[in-house]
N, C-alpha and C. Protein backbone atom coordinates (compact mmCIF):
# COMPACT_ATOMS: atom_id res chain seq x y z
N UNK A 1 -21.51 4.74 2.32
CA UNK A 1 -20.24 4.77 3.04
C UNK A 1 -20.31 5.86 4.12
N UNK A 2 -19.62 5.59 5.32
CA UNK A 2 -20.05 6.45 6.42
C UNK A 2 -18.98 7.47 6.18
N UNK A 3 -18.56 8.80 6.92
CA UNK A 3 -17.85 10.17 6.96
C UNK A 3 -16.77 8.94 7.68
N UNK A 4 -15.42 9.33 6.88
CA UNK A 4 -14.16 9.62 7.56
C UNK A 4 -13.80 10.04 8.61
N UNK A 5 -13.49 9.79 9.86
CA UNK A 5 -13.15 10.81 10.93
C UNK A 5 -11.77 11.15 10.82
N UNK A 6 -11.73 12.54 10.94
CA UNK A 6 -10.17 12.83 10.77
C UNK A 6 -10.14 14.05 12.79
N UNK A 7 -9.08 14.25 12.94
CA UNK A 7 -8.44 14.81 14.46
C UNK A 7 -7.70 15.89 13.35
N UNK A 8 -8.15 16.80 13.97
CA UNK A 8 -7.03 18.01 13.48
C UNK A 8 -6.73 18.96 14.27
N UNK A 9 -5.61 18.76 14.83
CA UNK A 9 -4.96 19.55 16.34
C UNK A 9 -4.14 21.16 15.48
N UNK A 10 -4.41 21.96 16.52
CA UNK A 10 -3.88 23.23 15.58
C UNK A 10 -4.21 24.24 17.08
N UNK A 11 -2.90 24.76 17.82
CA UNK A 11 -3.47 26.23 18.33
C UNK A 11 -3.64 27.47 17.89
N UNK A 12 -3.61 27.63 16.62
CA UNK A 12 -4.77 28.55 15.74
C UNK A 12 -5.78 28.92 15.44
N UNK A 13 -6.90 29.28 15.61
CA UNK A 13 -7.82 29.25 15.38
C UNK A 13 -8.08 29.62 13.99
N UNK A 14 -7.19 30.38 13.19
CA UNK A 14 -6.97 30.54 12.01
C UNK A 14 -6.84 29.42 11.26
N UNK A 15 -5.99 29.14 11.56
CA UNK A 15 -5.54 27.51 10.75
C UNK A 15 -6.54 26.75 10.83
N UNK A 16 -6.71 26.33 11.75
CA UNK A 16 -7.78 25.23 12.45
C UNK A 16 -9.34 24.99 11.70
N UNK A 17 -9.68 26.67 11.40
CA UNK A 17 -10.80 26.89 10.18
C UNK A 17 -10.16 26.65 8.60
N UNK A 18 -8.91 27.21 8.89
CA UNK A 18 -8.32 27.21 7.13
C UNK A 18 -8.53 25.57 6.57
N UNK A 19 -7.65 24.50 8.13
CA UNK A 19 -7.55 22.83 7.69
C UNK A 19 -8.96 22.77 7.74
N UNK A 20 -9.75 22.84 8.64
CA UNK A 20 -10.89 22.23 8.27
C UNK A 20 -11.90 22.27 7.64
N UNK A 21 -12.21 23.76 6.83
CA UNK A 21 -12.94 23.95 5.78
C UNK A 21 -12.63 23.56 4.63
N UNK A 22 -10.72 22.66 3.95
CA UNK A 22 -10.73 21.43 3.46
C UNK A 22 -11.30 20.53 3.67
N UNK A 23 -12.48 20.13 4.69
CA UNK A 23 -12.53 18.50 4.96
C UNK A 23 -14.81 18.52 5.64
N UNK A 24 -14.64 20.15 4.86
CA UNK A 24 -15.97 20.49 5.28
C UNK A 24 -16.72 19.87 4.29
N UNK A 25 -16.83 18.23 4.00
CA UNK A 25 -17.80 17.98 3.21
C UNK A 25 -18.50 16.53 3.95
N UNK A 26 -19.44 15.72 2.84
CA UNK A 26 -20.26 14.98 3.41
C UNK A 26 -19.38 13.44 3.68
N UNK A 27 -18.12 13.57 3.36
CA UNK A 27 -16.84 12.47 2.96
C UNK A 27 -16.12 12.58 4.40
N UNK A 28 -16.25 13.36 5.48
CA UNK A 28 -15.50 13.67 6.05
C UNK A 28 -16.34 14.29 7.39
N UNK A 29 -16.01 13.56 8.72
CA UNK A 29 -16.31 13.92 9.94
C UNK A 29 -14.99 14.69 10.58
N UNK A 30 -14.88 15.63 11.31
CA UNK A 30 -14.02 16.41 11.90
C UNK A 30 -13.84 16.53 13.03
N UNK A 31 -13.37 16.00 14.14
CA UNK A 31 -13.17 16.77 15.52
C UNK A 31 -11.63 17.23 15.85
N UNK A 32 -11.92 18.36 16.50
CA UNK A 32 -10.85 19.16 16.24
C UNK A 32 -10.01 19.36 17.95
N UNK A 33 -8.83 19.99 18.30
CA UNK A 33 -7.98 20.00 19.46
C UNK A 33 -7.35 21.21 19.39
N UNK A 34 -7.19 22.05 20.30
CA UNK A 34 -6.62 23.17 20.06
C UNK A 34 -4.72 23.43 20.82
N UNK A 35 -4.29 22.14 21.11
CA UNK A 35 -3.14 21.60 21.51
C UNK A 35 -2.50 20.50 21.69
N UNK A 36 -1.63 19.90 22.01
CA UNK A 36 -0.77 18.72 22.00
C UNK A 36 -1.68 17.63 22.66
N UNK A 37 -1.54 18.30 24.02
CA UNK A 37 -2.04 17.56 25.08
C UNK A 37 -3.23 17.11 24.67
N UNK A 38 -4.57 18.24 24.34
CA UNK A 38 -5.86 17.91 24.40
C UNK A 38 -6.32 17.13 22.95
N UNK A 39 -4.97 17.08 21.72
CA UNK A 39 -4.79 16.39 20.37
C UNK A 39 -4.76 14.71 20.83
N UNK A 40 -3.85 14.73 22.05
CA UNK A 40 -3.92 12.69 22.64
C UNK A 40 -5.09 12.71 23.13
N UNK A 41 -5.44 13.32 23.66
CA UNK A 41 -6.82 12.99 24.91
C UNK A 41 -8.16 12.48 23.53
N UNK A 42 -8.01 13.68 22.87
CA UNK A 42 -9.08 13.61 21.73
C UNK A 42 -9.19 12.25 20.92
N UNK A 43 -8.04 12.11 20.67
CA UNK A 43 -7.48 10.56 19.67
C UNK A 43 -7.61 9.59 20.73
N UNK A 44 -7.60 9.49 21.88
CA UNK A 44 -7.96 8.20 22.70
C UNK A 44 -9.65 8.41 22.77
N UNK A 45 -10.27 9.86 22.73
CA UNK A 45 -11.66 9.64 23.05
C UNK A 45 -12.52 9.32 21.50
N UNK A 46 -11.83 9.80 20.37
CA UNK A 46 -12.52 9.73 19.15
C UNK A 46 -12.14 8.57 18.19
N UNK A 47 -10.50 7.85 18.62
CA UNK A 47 -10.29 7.08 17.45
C UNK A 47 -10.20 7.60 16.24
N UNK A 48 -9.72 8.45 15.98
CA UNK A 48 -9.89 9.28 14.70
C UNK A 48 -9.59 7.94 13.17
N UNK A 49 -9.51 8.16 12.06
CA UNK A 49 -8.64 7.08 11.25
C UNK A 49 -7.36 8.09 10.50
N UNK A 50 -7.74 9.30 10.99
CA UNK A 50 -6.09 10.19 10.16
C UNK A 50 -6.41 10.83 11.25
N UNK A 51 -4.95 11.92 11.54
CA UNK A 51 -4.68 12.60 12.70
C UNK A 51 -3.31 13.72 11.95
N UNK A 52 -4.05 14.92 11.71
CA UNK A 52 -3.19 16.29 11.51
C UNK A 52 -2.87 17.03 12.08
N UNK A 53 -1.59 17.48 12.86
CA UNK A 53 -1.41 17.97 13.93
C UNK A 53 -0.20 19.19 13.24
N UNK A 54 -0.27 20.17 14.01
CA UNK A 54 0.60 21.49 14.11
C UNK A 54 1.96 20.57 14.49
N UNK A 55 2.89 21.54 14.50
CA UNK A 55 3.81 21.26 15.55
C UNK A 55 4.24 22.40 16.95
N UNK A 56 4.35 23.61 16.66
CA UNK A 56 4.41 24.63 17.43
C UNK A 56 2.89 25.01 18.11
N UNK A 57 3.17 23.88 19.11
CA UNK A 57 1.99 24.26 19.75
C UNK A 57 2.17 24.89 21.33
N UNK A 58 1.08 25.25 22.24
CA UNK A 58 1.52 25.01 24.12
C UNK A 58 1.24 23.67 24.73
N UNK A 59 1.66 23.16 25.85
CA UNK A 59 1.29 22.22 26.53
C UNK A 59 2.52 21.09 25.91
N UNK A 60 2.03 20.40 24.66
CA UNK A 60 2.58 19.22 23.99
C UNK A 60 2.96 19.87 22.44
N UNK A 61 3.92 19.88 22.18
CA UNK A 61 3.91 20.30 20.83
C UNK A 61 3.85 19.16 20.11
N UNK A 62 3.79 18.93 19.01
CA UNK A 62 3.09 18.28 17.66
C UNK A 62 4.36 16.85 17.60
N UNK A 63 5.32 17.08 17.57
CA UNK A 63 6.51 15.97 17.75
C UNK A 63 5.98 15.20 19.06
N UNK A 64 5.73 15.94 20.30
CA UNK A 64 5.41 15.14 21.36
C UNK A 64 4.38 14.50 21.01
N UNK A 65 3.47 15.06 20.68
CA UNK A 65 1.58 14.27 20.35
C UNK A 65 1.95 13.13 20.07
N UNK A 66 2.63 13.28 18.43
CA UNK A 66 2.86 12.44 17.64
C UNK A 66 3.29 11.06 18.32
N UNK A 67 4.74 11.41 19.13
CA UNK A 67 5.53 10.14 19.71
C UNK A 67 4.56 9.70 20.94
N UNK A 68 3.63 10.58 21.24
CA UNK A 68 2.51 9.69 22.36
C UNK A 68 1.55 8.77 21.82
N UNK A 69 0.86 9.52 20.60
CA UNK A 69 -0.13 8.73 20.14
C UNK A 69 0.35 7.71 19.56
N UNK A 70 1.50 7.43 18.75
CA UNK A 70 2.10 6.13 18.35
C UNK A 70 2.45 5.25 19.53
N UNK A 71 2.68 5.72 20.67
CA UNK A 71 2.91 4.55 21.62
C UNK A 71 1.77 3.55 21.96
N UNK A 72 0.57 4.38 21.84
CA UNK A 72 -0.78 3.74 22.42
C UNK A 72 -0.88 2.76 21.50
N UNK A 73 -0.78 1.27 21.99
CA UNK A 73 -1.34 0.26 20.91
C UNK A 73 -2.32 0.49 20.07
N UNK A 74 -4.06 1.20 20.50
CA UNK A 74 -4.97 0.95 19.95
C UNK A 74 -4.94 2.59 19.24
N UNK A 75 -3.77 3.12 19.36
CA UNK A 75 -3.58 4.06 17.92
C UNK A 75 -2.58 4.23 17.18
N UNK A 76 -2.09 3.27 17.69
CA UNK A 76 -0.22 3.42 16.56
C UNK A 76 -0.56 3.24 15.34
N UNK A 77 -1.23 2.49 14.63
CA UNK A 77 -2.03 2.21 13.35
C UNK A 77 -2.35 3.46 12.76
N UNK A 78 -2.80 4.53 13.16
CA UNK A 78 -3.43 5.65 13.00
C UNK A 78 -2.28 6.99 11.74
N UNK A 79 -2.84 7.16 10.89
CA UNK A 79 -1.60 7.88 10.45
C UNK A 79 -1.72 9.21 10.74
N UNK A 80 -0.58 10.05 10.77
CA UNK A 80 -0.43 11.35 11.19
C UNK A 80 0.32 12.14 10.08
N UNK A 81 -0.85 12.84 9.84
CA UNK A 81 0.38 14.12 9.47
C UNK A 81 1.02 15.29 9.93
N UNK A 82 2.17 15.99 9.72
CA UNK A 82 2.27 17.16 10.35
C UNK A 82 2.20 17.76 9.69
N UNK A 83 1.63 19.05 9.88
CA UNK A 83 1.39 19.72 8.64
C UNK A 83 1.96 21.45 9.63
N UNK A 84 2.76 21.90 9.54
CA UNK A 84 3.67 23.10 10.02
C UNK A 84 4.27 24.06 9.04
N UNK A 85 4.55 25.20 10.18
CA UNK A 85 5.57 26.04 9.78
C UNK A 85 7.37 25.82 9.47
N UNK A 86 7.33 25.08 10.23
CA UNK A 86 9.10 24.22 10.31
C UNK A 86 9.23 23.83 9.50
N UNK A 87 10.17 24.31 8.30
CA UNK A 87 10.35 24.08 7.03
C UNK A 87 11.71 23.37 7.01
N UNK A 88 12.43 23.28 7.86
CA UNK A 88 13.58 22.95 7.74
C UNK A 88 13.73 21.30 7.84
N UNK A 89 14.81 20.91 6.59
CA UNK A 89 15.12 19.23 6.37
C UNK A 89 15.08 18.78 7.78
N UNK A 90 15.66 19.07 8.77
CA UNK A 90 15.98 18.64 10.05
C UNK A 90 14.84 18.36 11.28
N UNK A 91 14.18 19.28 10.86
CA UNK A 91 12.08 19.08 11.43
C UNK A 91 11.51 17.95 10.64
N UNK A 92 11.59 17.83 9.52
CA UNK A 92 10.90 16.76 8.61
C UNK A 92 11.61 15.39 9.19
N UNK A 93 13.16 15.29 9.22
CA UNK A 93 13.46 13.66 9.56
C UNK A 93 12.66 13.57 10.95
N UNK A 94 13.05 14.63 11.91
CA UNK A 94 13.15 14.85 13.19
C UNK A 94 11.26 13.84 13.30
N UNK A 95 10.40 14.83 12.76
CA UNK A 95 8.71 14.52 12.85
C UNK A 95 8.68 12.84 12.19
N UNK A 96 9.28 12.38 11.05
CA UNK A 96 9.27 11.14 10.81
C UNK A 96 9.61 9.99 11.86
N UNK A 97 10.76 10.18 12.54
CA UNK A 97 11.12 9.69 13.60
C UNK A 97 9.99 9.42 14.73
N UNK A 98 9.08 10.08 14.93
CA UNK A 98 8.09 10.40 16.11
C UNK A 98 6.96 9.69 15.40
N UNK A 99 7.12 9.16 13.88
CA UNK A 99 6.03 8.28 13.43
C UNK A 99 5.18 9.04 12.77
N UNK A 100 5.74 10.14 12.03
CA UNK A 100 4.64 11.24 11.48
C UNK A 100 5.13 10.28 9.83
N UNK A 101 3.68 9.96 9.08
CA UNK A 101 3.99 9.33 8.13
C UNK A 101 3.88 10.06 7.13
N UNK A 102 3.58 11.71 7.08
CA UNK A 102 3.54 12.27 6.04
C UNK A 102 3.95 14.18 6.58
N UNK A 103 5.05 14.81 6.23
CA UNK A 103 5.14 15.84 6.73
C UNK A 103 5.10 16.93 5.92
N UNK A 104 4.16 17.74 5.95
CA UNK A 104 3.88 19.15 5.32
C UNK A 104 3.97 20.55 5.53
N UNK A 105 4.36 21.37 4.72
CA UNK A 105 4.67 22.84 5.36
C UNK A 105 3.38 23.78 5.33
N UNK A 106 3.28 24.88 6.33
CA UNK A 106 2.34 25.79 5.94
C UNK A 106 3.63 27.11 5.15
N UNK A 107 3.00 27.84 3.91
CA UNK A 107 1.10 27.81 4.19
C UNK A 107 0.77 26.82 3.02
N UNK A 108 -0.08 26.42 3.48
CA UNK A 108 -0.32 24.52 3.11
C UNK A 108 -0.98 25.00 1.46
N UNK A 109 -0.49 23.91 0.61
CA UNK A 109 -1.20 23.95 -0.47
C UNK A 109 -2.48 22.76 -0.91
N UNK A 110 -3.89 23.08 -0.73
CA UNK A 110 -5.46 22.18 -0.32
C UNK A 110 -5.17 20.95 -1.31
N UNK A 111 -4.66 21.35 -2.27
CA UNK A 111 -4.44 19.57 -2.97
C UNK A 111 -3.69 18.88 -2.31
N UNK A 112 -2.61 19.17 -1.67
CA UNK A 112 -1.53 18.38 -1.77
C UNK A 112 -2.00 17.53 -0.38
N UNK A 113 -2.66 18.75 0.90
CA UNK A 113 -3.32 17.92 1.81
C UNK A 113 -4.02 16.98 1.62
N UNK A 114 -5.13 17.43 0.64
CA UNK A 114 -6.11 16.78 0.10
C UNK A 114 -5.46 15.30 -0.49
N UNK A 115 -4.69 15.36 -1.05
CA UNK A 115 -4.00 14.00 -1.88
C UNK A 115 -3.21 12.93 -0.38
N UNK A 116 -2.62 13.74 0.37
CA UNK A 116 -2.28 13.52 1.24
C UNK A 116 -3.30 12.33 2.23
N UNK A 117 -4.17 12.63 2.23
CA UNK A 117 -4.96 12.27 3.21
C UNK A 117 -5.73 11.13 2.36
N UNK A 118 -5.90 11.56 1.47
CA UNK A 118 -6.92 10.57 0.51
C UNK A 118 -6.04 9.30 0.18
N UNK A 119 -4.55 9.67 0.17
CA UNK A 119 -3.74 8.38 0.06
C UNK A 119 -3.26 7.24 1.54
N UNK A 120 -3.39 8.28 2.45
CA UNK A 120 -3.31 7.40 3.69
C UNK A 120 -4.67 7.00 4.22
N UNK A 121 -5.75 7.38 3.73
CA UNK A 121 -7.02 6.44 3.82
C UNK A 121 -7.69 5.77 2.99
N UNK A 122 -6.45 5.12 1.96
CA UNK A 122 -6.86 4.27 1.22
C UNK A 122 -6.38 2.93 1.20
């Protein structure tokens, strides 16, 4: 079975190592975005099959990504999570709305991503 490709947008560089040294194995290909903007560009150039995005980002924040990359026919299929600081009920409907099919808080707990992801690529 070939590596998973997963997109994991984050302007952290902290984070960005924290998400992806979850997904540092032989199950799992990674290319990564360090903002909104360069999170669509990436997902039109990589096709990812999951897509984890910040929300407080520069350029495009994570709600915008989201409601871009769902517009594109040949990635609306694609599931997204958000995985943020915005803890509040009103961020969670708000990110669902924009087509985020699974929304998570930092500071993230590795199973729950982990379960997370393993259930929308199954």
């Amino acid at each position: 079975m070939s590596a998973r490709k997963l997109l994991i947008v984050d302007d952290s560089p902290t984070e960005l190592k924290l998400i992806t040294d979850v997904f540092n194995t032989p199950e799992y290909n990674v290319v990564t975005a360090g903002d909104g903007e360069a999170g669509v560009e990436m997902a039109i150039a990589e096709k990812p099959e999951l897509i984890i995005l910040d929300v407080v980002m520069p350029k495009m924040n994570g709600f915008q990504a989201c409601r871009k990359i769902k517009s594109i026919p040949e990635l609306e299929n694609i599931p997204v999570i958000l995985l943020t600081s915005k803890n509040q009920k009103s961020d969670e409907f708000w990110g669902k709305k924009q087509g985020a099919n699974v929304y998570l808080t930092k500071p993230f707990n590795t199973d729950e991503v982990l379960e997370a992801v393993t259930k929308l690529l199954s």
